[in-house]
N, C-alpha and C. Protein backbone atom coordinates (compact mmCIF):
# COMPACT_ATOMS: atom_id res chain seq x y z
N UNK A 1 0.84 -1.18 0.00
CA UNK A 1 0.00 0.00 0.00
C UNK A 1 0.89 1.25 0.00
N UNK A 2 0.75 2.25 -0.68
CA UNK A 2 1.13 3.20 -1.06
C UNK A 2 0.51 4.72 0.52
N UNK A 3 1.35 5.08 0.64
CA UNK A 3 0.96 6.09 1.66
C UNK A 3 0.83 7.13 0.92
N UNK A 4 -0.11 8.19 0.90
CA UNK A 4 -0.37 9.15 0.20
C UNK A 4 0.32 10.92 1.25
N UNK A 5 0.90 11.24 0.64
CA UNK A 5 2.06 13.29 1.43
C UNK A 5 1.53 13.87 1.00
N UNK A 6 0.97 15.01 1.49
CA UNK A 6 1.03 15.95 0.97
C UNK A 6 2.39 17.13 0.98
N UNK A 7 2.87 17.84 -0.22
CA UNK A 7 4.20 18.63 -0.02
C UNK A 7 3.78 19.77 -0.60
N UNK A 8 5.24 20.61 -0.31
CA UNK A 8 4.73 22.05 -1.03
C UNK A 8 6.54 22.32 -0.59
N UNK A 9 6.85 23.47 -1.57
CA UNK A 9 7.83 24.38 -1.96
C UNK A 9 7.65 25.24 -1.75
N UNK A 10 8.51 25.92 -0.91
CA UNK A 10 8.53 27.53 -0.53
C UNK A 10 10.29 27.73 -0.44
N UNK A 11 10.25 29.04 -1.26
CA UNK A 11 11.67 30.15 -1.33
C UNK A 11 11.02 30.75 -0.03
N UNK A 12 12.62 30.64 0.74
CA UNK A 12 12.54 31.41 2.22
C UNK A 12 13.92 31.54 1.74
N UNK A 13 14.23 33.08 3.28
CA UNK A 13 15.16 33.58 3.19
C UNK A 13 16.66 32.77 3.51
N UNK A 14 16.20 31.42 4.08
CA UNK A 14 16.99 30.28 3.81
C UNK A 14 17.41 29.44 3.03
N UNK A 15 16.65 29.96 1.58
CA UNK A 15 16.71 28.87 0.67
C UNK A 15 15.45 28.17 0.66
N UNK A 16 15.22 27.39 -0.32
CA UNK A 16 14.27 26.95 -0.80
C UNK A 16 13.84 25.45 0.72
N UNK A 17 12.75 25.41 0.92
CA UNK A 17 12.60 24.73 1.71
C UNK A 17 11.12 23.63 1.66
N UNK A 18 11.22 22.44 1.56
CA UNK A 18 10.49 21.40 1.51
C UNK A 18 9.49 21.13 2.42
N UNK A 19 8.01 20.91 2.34
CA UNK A 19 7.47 20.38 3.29
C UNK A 19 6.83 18.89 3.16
N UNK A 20 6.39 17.88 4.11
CA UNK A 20 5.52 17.22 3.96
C UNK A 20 5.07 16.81 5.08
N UNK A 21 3.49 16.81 4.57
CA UNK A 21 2.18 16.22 5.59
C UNK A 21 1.67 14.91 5.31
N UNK A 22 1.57 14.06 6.50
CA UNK A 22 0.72 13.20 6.83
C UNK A 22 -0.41 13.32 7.53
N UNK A 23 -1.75 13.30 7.16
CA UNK A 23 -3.16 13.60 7.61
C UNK A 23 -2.92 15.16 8.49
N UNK A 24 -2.30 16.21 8.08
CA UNK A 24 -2.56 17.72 8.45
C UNK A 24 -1.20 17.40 9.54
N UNK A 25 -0.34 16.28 9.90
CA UNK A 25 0.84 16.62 10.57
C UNK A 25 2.26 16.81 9.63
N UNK A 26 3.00 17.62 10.17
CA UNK A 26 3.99 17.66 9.52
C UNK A 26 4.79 16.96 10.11
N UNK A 27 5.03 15.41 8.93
CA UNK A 27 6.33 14.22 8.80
C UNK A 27 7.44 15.35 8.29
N UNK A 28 7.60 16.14 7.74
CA UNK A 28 9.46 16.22 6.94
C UNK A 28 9.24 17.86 6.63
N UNK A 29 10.46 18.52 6.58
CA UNK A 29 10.72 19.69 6.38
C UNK A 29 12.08 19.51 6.08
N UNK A 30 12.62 19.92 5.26
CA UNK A 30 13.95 19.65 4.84
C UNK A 30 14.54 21.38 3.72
N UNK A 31 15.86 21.02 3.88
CA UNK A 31 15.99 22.09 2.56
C UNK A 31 16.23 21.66 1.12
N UNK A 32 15.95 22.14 0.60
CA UNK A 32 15.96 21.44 -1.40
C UNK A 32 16.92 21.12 -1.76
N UNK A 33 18.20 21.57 -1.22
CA UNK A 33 19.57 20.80 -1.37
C UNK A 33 19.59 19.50 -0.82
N UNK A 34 18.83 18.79 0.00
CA UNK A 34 19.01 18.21 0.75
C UNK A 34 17.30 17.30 0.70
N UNK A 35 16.99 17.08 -0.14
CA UNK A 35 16.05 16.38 -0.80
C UNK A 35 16.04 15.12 -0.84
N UNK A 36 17.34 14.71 -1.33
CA UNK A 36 17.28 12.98 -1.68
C UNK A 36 17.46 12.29 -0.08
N UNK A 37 17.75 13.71 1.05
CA UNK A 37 18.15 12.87 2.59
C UNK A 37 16.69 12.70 2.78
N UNK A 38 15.99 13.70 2.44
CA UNK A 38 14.56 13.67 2.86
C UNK A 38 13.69 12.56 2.61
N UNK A 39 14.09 12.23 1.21
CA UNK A 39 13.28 11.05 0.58
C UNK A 39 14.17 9.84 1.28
N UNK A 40 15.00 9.71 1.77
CA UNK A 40 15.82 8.36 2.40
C UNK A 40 15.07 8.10 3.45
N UNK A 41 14.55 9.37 4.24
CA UNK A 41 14.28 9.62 5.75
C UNK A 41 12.57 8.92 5.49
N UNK A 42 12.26 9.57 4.63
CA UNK A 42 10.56 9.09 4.00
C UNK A 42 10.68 7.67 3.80
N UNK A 43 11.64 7.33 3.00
CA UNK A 43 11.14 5.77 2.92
C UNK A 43 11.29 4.75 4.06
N UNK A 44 12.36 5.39 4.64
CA UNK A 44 12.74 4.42 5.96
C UNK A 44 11.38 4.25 6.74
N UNK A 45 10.64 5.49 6.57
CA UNK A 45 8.99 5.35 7.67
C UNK A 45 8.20 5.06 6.66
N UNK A 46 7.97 5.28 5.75
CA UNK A 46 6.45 4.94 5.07
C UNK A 46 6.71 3.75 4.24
N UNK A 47 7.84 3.06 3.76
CA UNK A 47 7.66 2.57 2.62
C UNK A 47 7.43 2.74 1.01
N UNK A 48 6.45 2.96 0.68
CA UNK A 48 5.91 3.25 -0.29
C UNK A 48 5.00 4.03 -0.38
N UNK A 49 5.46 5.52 -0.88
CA UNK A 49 4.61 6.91 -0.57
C UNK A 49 4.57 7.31 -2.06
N UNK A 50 3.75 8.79 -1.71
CA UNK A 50 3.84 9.43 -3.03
C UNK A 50 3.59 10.49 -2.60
N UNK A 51 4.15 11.42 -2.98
CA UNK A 51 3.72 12.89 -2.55
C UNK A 51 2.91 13.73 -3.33
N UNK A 52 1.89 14.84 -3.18
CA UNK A 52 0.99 15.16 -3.46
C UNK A 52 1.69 16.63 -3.67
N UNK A 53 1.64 17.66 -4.45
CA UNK A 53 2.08 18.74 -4.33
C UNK A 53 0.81 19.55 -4.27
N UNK A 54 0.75 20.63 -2.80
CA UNK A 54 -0.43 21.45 -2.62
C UNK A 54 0.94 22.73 -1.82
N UNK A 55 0.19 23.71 -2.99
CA UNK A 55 0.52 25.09 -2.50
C UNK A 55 0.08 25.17 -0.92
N UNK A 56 0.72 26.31 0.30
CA UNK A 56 0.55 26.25 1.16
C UNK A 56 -0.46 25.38 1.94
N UNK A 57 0.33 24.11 2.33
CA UNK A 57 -1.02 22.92 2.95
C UNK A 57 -0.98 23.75 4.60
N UNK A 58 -2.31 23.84 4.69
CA UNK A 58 -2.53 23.70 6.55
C UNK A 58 -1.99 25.38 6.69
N UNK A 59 -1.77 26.26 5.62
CA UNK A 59 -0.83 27.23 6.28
C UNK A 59 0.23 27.50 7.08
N UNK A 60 1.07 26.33 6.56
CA UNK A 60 2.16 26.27 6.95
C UNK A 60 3.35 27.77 6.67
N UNK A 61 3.29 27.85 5.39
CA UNK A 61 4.27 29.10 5.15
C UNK A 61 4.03 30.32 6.20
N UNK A 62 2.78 30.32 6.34
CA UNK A 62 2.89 31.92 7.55
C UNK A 62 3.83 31.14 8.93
N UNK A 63 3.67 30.61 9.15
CA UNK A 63 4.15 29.52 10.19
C UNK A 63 5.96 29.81 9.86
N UNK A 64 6.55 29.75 9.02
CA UNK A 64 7.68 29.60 8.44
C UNK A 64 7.93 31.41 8.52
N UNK A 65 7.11 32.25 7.87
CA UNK A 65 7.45 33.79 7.64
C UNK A 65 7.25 33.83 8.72
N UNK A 66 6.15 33.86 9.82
CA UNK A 66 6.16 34.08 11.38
C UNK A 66 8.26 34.18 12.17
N UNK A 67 8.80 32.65 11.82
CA UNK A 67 9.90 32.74 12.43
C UNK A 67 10.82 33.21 11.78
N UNK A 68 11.09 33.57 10.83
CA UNK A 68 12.27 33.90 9.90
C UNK A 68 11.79 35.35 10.19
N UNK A 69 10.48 36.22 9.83
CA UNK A 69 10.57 37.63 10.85
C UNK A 69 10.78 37.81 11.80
N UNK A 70 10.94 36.60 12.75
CA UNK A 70 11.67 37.11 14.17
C UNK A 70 10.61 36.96 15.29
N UNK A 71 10.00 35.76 15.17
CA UNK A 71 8.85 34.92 16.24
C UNK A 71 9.88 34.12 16.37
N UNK A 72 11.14 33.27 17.30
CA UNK A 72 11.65 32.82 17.15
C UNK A 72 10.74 31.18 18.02
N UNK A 73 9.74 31.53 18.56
CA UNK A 73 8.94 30.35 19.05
C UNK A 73 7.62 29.92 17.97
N UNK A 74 7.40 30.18 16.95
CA UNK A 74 6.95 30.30 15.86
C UNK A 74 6.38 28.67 15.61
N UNK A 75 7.41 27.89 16.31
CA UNK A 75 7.31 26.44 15.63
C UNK A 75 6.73 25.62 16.93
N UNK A 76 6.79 26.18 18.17
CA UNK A 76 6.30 25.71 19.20
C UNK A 76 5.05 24.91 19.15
N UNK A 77 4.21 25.36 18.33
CA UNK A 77 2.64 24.52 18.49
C UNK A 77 2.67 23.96 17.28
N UNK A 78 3.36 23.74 16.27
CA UNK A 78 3.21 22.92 15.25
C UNK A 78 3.47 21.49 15.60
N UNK A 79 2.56 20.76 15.22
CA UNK A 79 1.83 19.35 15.13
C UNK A 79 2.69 18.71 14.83
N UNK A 80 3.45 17.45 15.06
CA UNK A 80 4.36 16.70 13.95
C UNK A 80 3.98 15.27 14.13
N UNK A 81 4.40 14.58 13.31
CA UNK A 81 4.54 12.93 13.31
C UNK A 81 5.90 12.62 12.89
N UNK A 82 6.37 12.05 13.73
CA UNK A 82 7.76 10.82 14.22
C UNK A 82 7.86 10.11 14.07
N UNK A 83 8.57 9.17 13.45
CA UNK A 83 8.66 7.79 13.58
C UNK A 83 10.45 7.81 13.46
N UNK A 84 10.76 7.00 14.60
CA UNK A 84 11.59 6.12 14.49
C UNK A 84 11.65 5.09 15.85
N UNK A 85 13.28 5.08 16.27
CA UNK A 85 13.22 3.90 17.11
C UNK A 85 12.95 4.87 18.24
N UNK A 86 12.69 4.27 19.79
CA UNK A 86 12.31 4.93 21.01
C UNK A 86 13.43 5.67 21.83
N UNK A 87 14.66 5.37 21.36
CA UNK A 87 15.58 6.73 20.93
C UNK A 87 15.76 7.78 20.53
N UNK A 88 15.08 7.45 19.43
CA UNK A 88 15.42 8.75 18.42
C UNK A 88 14.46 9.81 18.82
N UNK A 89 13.00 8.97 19.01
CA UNK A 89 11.81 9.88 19.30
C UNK A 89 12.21 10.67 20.72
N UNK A 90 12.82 10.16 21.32
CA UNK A 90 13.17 10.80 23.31
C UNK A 90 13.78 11.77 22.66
N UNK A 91 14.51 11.73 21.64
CA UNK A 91 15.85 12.86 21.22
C UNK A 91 14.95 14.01 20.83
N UNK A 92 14.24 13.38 19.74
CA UNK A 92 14.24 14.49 18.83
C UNK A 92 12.49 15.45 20.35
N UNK A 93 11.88 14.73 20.93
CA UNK A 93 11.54 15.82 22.19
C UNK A 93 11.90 16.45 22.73
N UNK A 94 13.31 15.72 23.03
CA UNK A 94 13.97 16.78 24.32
C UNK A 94 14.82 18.25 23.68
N UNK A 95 14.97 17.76 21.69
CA UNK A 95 15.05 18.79 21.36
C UNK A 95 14.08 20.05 21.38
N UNK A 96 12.79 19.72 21.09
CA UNK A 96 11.78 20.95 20.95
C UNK A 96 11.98 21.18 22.11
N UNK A 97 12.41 20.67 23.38
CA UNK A 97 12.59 21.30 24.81
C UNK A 97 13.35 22.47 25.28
N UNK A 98 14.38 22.57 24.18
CA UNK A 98 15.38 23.59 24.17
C UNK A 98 14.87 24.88 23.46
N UNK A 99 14.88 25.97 24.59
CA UNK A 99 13.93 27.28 23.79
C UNK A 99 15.07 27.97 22.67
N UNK A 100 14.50 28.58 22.22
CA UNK A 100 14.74 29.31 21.50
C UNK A 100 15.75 30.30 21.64
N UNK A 101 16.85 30.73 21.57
CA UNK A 101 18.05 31.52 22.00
C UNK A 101 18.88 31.10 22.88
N UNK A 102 18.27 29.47 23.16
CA UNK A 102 19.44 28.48 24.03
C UNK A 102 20.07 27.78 23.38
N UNK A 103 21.23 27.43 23.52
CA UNK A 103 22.13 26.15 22.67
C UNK A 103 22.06 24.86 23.96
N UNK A 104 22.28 23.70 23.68
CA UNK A 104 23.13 22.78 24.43
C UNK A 104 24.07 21.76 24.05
N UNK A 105 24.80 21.24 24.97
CA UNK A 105 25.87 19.92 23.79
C UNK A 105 25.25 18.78 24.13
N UNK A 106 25.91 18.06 23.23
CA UNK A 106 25.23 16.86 23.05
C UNK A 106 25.08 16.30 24.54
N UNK A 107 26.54 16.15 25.21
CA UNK A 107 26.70 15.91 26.82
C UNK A 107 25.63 16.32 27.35
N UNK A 108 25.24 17.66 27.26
CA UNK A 108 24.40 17.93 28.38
C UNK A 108 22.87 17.78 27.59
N UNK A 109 22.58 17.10 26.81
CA UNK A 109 21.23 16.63 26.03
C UNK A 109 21.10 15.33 26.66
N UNK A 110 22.38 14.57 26.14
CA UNK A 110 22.28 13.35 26.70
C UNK A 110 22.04 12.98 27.94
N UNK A 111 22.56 13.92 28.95
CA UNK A 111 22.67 14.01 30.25
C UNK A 111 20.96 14.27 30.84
N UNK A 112 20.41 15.30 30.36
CA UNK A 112 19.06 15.56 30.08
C UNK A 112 18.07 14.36 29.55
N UNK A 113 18.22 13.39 29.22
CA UNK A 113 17.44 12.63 29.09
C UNK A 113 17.62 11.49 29.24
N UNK A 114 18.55 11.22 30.26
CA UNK A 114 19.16 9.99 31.30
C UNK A 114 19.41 9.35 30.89
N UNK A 115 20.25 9.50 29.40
CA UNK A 115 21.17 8.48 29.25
C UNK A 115 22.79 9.18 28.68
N UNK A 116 23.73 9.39 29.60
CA UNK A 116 24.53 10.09 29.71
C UNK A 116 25.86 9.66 29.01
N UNK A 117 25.97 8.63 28.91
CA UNK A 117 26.86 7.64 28.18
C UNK A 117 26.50 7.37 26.64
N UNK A 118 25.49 8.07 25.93
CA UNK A 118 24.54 8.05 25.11
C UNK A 118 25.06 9.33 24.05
N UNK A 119 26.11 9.59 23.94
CA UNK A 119 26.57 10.63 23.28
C UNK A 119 26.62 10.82 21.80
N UNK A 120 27.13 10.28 21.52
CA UNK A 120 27.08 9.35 19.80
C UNK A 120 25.74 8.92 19.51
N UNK A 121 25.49 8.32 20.10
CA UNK A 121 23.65 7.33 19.73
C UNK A 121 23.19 9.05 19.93
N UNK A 122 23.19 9.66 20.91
CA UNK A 122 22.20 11.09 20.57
C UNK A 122 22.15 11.60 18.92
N UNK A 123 23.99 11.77 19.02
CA UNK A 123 24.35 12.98 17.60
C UNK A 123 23.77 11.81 16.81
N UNK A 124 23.64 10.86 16.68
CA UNK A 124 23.69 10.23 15.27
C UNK A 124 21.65 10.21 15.28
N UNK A 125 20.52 10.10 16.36
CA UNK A 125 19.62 10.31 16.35
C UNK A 125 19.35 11.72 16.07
N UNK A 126 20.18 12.97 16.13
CA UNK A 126 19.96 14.13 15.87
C UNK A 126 19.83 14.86 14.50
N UNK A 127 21.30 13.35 14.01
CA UNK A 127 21.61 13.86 12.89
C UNK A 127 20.26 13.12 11.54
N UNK A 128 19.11 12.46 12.15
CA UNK A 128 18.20 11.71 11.12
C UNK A 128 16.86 12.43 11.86
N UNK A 129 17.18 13.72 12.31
CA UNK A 129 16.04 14.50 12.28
C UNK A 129 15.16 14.63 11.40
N UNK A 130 13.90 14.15 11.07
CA UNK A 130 12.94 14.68 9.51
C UNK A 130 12.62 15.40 9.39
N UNK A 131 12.39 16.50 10.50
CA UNK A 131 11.93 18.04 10.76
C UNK A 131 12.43 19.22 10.98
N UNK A 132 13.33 19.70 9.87
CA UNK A 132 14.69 20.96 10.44
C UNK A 132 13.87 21.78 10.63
N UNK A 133 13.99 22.40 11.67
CA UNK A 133 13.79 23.80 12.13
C UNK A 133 12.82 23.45 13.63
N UNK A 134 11.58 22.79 13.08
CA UNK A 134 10.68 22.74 13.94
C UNK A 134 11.44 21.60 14.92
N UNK A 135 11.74 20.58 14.69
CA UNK A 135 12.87 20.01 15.41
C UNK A 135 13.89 20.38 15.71
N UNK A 136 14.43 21.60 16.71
CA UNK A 136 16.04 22.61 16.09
C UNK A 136 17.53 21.43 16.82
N UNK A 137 17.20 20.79 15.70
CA UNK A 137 18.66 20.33 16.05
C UNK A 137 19.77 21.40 15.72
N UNK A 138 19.70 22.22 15.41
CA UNK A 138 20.63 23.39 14.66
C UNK A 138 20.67 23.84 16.68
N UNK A 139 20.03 23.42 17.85
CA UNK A 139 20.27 24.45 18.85
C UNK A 139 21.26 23.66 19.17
N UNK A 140 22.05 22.60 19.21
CA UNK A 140 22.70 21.21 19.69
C UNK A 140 24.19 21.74 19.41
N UNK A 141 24.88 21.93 20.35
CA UNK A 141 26.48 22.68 19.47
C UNK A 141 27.88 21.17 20.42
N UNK A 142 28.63 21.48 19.95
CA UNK A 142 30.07 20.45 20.59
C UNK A 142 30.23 21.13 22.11
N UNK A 143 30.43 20.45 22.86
CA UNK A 143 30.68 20.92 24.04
C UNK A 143 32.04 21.94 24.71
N UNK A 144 32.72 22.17 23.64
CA UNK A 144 33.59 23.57 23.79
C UNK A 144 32.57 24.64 23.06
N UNK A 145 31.57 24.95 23.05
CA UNK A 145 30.66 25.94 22.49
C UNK A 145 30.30 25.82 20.69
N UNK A 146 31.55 24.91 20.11
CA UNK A 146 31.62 24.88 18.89
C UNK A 146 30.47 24.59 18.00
N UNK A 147 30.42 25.05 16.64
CA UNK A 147 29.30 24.56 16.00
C UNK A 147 30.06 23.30 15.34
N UNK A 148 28.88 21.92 15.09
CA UNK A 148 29.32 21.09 14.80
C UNK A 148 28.24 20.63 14.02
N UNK A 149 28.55 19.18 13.15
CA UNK A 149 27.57 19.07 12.45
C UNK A 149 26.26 19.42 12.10
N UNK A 150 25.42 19.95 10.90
CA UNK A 150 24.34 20.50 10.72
C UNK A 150 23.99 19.93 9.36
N UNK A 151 22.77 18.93 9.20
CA UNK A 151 22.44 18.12 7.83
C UNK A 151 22.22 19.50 7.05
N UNK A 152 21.64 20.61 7.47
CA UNK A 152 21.51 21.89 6.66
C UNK A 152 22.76 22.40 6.19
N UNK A 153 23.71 22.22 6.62
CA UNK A 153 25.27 23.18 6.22
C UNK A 153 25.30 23.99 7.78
N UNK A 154 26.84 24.21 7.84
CA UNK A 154 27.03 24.66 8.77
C UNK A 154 26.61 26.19 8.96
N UNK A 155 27.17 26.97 7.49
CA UNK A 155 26.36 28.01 7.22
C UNK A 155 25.10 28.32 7.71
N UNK A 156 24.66 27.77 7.23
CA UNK A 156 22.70 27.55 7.46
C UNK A 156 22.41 27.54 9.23
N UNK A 157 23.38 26.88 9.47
CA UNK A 157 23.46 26.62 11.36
C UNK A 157 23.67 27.48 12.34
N UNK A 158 24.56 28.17 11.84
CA UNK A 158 25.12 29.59 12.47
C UNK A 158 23.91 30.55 11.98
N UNK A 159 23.64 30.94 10.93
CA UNK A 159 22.60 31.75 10.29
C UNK A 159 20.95 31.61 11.72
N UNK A 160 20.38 30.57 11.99
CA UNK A 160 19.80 30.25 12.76
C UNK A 160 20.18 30.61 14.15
N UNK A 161 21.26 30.26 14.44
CA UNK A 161 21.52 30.53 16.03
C UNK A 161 21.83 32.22 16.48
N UNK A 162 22.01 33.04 15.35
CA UNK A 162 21.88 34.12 15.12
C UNK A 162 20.53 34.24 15.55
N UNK A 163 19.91 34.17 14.11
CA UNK A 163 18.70 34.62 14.67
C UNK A 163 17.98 34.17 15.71
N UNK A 164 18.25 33.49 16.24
CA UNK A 164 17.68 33.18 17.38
C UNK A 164 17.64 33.69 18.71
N UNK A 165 19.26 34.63 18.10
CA UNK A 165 19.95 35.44 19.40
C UNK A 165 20.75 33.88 20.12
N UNK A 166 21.12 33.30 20.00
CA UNK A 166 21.85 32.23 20.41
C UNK A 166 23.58 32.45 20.91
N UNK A 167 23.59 33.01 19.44
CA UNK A 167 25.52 33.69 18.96
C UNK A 167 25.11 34.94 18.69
């Protein structure tokens, strides 16, 4: 059986940026460079999908212009659907936990969600986020303050923690 997405394309001041919905939740947000991770990330959960292209679904884009003008909690009440292992899902919560103009390291994420020895298994659950932004793994930095991996570009990473007032 074929799972039916809805998606949509929007130019933001980040670059072109991807969406997709499952029944009015948002499964995936990705950037257009970074498309074929998106579709890896899609098949690993659905199997066999198809995506639907609908101009602004659910009104998402005001949602998107909301934070890029400088609502930096913008993404707080947006709806999502998750799937992975019962890892990944603890991760990618305790990320939306981290407000907005806060950073933390992985250490103290891991540490945060009691499994402290869990450092690697975090970054590598961080790094198969399906939801950039609304998931901010971009708040997650190396524990000398450094910026460190970002599936968006590092560019793109710093650009965010800016605006966020972060850096």
């Amino acid at each position: 059986m074929t799972t039916q997405l809805i998606s949509d394309y929007y130019d933001t001041a980040l670059g072109g940026v991807i969406t997709v919905f499952d029944q009015g939740l948002l499964c995936a947000l990705d950037f257009a460079e970074y498309e074929a991770r998106m579709h890896r990330l899609l098949k690993k959960r659905y199997g066999a999908y198809r995506l639907v292209k609908q101009p602004d679904p659910f009104g998402f884009r005001a949602v998107i212009d909301r934070y890029l003008g400088g609502d930096p909690a913008a993404f707080e009440s947006v709806r999502v659907s998750v799937r992975g292992t019962e890892f990944q899902e603890q991760t990618w919560r305790a990320l939306r936990r981290i407000p907005p103009g806060a950073t933390m390291s992985y250490g103290e994420l891991s540490r945060k969600i009691g499994r402290p020895k869990a450092v690697r298994a975090l970054g590598h659950a961080n790094s198969q986020n399906p939801i950039a932004l609304v998931i901010p793994c971009h708040r997650v930095i190396g524990k000398d303050g450094s910026l460190t991996g970002y599936a968006g570009g590092l560019a793109r990473k710093e650009w965010l923690l800016r605006h966020e007032g972060a850096i």
